[in-house]
N, C-alpha and C. Protein backbone atom coordinates (compact mmCIF):
# COMPACT_ATOMS: atom_id res chain seq x y z
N UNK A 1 29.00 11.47 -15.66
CA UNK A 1 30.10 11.67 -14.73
C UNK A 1 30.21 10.42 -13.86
N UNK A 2 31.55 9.70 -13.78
CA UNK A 2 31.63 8.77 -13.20
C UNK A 2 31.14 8.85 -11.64
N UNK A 3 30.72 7.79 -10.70
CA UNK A 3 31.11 8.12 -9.47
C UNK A 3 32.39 7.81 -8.72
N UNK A 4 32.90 8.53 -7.58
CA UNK A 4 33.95 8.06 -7.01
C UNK A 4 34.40 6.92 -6.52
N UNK A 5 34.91 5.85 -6.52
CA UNK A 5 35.47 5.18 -5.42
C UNK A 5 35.57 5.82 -4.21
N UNK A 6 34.88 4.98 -3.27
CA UNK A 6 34.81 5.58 -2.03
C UNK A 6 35.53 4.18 -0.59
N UNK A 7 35.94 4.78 0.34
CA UNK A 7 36.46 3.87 0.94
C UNK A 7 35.66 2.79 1.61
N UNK A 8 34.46 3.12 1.35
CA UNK A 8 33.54 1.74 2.25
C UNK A 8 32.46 1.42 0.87
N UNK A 9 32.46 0.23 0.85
CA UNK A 9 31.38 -0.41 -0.11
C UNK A 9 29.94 0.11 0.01
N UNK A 10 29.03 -0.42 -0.72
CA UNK A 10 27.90 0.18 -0.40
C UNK A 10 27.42 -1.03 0.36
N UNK A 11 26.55 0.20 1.64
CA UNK A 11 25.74 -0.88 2.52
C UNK A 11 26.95 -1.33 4.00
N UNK A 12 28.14 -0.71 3.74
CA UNK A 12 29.09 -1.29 4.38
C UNK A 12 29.66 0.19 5.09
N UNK A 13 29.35 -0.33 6.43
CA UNK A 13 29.45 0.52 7.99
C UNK A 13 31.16 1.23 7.82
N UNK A 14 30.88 2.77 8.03
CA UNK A 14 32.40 3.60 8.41
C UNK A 14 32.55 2.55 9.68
N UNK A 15 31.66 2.38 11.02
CA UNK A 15 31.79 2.07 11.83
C UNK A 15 30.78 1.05 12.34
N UNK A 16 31.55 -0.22 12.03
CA UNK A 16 30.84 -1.96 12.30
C UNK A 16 30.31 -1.80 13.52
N UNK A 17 31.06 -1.26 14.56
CA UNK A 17 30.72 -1.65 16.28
C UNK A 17 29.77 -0.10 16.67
N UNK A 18 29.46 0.68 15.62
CA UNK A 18 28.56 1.65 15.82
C UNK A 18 27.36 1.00 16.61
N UNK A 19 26.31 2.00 16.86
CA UNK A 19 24.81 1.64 17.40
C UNK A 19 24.69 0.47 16.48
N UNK A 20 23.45 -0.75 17.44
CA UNK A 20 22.90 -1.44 16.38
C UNK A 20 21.66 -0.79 16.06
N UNK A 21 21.16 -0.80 15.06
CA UNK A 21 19.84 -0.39 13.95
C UNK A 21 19.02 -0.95 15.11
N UNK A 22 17.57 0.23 15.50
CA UNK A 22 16.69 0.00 16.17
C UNK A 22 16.64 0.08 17.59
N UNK A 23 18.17 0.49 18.17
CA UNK A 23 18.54 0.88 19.45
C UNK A 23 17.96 2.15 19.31
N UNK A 24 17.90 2.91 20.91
CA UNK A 24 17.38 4.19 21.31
C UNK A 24 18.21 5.19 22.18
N UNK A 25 18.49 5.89 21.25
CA UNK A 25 19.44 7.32 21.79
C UNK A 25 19.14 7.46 23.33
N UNK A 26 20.39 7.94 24.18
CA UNK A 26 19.91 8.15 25.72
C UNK A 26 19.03 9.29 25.74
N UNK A 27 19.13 9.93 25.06
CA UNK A 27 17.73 11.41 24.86
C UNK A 27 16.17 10.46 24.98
N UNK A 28 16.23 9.48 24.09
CA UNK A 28 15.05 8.90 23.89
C UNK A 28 14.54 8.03 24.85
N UNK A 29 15.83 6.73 25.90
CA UNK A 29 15.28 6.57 27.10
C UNK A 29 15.27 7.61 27.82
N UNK A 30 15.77 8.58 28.56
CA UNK A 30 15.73 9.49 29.38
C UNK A 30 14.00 10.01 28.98
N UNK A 31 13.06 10.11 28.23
CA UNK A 31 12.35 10.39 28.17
C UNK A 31 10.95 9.41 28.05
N UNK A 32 11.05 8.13 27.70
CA UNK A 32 10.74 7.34 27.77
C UNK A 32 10.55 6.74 29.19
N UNK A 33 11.70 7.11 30.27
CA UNK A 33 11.65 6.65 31.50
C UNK A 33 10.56 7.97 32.53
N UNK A 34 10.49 9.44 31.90
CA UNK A 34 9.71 10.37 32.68
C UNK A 34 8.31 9.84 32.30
N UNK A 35 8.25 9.46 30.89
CA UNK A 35 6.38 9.35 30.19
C UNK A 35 6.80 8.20 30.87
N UNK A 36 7.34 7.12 31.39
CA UNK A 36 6.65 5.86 31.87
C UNK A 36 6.09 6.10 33.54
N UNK A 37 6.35 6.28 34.37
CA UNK A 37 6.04 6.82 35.48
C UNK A 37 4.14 7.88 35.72
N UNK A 38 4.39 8.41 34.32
CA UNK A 38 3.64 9.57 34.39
C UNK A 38 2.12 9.15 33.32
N UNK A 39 2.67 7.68 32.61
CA UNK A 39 1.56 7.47 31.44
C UNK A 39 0.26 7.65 31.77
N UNK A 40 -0.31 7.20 33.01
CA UNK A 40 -1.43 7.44 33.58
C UNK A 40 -2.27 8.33 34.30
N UNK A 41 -1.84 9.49 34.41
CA UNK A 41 -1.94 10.61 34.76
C UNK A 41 -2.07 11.20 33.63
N UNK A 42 -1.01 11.31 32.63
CA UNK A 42 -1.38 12.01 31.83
C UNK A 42 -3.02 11.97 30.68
N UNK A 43 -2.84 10.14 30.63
CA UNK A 43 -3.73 10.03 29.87
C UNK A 43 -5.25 9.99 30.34
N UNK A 44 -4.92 10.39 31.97
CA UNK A 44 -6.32 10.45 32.72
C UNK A 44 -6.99 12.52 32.30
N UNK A 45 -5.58 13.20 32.32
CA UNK A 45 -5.58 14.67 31.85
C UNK A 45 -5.89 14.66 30.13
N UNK A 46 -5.72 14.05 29.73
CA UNK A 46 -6.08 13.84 28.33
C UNK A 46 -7.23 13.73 27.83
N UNK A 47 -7.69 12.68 28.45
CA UNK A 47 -9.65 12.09 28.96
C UNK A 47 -10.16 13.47 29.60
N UNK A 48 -9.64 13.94 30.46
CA UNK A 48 -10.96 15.41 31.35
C UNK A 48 -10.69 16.46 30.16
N UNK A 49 -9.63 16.67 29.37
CA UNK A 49 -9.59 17.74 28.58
C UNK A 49 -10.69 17.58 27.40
N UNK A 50 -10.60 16.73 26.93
CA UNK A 50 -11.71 16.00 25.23
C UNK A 50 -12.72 15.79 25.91
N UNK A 51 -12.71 15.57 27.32
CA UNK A 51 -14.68 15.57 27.49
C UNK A 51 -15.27 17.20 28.16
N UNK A 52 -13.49 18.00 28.34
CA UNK A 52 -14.00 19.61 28.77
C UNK A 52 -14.07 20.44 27.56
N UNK A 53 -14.06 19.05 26.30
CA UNK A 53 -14.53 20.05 24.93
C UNK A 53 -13.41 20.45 24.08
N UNK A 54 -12.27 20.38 24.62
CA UNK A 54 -11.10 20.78 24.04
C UNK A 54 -11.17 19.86 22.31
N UNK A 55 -11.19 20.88 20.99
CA UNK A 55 -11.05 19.89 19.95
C UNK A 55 -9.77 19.04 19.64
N UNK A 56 -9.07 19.52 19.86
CA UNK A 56 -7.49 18.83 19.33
C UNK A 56 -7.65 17.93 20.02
N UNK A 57 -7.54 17.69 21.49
CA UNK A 57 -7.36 16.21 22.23
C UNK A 57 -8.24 15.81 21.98
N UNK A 58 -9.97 15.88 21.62
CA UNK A 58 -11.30 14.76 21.13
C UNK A 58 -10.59 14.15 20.10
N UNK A 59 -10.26 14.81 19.07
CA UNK A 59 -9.92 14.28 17.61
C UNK A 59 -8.85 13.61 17.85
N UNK A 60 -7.84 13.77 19.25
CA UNK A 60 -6.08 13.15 19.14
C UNK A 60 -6.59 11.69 19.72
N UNK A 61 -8.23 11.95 21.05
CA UNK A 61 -8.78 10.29 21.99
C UNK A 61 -8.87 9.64 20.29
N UNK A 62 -9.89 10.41 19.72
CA UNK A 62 -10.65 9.64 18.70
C UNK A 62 -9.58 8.41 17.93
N UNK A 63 -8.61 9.82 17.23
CA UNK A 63 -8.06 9.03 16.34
C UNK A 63 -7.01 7.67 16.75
N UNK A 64 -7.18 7.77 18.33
CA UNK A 64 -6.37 6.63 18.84
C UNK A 64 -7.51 5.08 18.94
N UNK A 65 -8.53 5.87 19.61
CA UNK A 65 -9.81 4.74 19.95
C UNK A 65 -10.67 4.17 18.61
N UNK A 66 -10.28 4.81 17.49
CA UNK A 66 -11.14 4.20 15.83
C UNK A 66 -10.06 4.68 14.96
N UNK A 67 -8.87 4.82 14.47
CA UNK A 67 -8.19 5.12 13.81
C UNK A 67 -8.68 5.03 12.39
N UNK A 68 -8.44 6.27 11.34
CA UNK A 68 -9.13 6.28 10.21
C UNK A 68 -8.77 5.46 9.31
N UNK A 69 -9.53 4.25 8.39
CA UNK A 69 -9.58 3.43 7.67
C UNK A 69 -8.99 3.81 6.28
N UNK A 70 -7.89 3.12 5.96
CA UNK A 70 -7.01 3.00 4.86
C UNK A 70 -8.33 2.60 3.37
N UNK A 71 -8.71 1.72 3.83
CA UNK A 71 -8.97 0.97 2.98
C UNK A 71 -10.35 0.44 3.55
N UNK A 72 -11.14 -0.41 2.48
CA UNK A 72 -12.69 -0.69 2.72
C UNK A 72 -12.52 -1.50 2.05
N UNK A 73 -13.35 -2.85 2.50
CA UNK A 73 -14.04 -3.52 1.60
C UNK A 73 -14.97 -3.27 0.45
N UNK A 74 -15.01 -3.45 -0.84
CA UNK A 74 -15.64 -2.72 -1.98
C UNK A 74 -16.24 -3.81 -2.59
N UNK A 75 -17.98 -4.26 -2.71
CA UNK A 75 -18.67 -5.24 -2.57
C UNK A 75 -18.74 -4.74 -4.54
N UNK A 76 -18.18 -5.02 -5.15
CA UNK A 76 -18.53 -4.76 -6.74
C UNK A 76 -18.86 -5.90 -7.62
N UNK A 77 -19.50 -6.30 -8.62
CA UNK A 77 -19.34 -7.45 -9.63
C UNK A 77 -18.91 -7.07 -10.45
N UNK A 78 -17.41 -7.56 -11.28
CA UNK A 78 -17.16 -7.43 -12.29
C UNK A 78 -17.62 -8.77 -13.00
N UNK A 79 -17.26 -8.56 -14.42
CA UNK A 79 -17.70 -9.51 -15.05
C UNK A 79 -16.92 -10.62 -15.38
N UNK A 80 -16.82 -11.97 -15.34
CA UNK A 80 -15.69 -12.88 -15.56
C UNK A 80 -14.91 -12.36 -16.80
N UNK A 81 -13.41 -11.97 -16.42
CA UNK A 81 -12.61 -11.85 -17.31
C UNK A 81 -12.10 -12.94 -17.63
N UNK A 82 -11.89 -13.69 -18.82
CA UNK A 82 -10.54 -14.71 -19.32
C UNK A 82 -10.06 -14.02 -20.81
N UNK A 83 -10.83 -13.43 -21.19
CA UNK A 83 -9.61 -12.53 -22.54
C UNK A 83 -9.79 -11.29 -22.58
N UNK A 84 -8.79 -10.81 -23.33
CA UNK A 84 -8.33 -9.47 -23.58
C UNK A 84 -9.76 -8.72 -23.84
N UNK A 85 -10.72 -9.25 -24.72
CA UNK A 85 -12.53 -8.69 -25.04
C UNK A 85 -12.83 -8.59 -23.63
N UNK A 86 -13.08 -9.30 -22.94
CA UNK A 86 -13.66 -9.19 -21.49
C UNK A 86 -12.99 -8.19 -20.87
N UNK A 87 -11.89 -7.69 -20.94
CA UNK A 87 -11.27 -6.29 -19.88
C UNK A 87 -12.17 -5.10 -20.52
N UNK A 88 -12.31 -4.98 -21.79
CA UNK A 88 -13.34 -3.77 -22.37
C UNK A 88 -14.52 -3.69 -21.68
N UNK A 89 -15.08 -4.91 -21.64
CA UNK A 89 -16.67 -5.13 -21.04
C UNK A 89 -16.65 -4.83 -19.07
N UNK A 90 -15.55 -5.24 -18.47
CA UNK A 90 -15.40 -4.79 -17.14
C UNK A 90 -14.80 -3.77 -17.11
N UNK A 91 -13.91 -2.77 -17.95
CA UNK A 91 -13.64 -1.38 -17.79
C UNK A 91 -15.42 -0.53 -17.94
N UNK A 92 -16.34 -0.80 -18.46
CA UNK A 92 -17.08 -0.09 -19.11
C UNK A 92 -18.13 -0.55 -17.64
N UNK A 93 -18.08 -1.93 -16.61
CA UNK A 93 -19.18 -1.91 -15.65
C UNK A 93 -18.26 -1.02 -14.66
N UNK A 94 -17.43 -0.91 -14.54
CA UNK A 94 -16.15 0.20 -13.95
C UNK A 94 -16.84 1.55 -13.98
N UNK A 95 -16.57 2.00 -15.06
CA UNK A 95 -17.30 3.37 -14.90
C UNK A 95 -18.62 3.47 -15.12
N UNK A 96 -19.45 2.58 -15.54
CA UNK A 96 -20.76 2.47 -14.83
C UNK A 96 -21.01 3.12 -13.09
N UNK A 97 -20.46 2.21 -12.69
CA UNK A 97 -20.53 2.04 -11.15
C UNK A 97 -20.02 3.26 -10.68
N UNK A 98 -19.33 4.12 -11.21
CA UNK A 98 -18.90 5.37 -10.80
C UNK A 98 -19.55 6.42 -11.19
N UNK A 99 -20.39 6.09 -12.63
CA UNK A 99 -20.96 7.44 -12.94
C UNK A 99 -22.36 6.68 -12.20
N UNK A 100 -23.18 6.01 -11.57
CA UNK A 100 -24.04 5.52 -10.88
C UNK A 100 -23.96 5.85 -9.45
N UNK A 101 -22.72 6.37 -8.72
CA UNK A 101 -22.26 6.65 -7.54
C UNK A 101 -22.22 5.00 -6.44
N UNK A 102 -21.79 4.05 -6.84
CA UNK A 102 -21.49 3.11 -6.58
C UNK A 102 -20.71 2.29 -6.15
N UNK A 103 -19.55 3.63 -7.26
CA UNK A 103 -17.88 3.17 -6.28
C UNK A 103 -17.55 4.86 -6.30
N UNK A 104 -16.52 5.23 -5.94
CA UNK A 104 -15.82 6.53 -5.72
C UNK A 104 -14.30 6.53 -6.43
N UNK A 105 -14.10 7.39 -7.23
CA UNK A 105 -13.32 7.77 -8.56
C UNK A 105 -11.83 6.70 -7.71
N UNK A 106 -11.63 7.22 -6.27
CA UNK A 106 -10.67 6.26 -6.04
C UNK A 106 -10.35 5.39 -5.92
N UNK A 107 -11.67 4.10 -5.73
CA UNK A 107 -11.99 2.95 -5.37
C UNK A 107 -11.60 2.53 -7.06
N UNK A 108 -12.60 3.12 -7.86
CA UNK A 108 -12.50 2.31 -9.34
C UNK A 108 -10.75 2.61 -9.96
N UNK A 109 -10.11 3.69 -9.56
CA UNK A 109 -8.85 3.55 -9.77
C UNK A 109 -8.16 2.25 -9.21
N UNK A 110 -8.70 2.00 -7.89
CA UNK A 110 -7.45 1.02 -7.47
C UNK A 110 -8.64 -0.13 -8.12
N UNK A 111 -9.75 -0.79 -8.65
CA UNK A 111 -9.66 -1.23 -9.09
C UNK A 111 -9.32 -1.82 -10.47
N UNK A 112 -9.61 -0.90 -11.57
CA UNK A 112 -8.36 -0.21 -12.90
C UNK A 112 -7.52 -1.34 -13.07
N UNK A 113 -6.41 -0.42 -11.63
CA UNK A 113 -5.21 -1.29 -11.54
C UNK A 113 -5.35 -2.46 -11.44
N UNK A 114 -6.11 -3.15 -10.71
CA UNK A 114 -5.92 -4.39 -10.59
C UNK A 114 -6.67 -4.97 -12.52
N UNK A 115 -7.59 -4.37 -12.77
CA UNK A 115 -8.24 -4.81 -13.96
C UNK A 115 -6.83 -4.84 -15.26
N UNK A 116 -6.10 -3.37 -15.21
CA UNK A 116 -4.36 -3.67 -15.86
C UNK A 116 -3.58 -4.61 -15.50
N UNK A 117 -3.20 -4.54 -14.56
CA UNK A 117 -2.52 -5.88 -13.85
C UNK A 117 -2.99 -7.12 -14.45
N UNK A 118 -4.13 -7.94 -14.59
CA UNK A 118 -4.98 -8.78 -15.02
C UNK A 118 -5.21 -8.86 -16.51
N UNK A 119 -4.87 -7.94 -16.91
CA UNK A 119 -4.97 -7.49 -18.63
C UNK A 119 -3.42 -8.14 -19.01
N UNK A 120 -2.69 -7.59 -18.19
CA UNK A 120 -1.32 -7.96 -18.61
C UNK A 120 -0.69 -9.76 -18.73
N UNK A 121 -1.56 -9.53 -17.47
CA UNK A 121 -1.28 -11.41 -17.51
C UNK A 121 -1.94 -11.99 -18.71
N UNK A 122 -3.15 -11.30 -19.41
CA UNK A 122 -3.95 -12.37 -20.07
C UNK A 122 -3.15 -12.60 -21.47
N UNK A 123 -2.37 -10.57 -21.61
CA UNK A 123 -1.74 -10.99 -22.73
C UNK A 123 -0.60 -11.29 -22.86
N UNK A 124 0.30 -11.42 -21.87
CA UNK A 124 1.70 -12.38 -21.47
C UNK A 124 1.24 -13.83 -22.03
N UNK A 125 0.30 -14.25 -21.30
CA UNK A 125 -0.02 -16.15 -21.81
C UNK A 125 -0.77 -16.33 -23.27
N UNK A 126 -1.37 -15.03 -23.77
CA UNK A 126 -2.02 -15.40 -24.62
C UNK A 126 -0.85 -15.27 -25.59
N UNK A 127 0.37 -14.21 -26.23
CA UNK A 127 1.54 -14.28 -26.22
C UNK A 127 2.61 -15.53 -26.40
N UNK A 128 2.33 -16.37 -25.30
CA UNK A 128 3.54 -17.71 -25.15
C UNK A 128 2.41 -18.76 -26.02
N UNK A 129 1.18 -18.51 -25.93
CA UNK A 129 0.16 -19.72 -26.93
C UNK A 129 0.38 -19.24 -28.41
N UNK A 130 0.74 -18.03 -28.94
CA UNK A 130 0.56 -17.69 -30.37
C UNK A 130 2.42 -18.46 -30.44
N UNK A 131 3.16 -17.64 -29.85
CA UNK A 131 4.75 -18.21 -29.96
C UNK A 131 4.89 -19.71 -29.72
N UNK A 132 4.01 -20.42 -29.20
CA UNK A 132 4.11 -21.84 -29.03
C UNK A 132 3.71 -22.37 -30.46
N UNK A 133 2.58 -21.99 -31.10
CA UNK A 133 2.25 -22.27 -32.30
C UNK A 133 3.06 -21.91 -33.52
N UNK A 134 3.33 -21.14 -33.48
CA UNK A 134 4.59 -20.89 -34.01
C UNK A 134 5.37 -21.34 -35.09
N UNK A 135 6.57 -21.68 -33.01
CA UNK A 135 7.27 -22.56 -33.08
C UNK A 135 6.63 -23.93 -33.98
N UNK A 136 5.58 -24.46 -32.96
CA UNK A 136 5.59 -25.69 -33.48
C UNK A 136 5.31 -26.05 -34.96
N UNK A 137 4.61 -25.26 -35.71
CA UNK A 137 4.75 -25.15 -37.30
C UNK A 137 6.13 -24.61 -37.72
N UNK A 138 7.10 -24.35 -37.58
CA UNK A 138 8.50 -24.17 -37.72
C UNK A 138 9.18 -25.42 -37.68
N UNK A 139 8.85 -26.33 -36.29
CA UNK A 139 9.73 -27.33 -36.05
C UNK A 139 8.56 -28.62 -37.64
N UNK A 140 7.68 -28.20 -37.87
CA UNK A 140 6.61 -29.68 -37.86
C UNK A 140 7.55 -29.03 -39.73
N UNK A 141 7.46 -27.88 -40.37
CA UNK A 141 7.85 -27.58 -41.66
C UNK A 141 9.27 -27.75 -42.01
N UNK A 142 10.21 -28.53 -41.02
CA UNK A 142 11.86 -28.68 -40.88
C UNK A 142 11.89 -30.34 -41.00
């Protein structure tokens, strides 16, 4: 089913002189201007509540004062890859290290990916060296 023609392009404003992108609704200063006045007070009531034991505000100080870590440094050796044989031999210290408890099923996933990623490149160039040869026995037999 086709789509319509519509009267504004895509990406292109009903209304140019609308809000600019990243401005703040008067709802949002109007409230912004009560928490500014009040930031310190509150966050002094915030502090007596998480040390009067309250769990939600410990865990709300916490997660502001150490925020939980995305990501880790992951101290692993793989083995020098340069060909397509070598990704077999570092998929296999891969799950080593996982069935050893060494890395964690998610860690060796995101490294995987990067080990695919790296696979792909080897056989993209290895690829343009067979097609280079090729060629050049094509051009050298003309």
């Amino acid at each position: 089913m086709p789509k319509e023609d519509t009267q504004f392009g895509k990406g292109q404003s009903g209304n140019p002189a609308g809000r600019p992108k990243g401005s703040r609704s008067r709802a949002t200063q109007a409230l912004e201007a009560i928490f500014d006045g009040e930031a310190e007070a509150i966050t002094r009531k915030a502090i007596e509540m998480a040390l009067g034991g309250d769990p939600a505000v410990m865990r709300m100080c916490l997660d502001r004062l150490v925020p939980p870590r995305r990501d880790r440094p992951v101290t692993f050796d793989l083995p020098p890859i340069d060909t397509a044989a070598d990704i077999t031999v570092a998929s296999r210290t891969l799950l080593e290290a996982v069935a050893a408890g060494d890395l964690t099923p998610s860690e060796a996933a995101d490294i995987g990916k990067s080990l695919d990623v790296h696979a792909r490149a080897i056989e993209i160039h290895d690829h343009g060296q067979r097609l280079a040869a090729i060629e050049a026995k094509l051009l050298q037999s003309t």
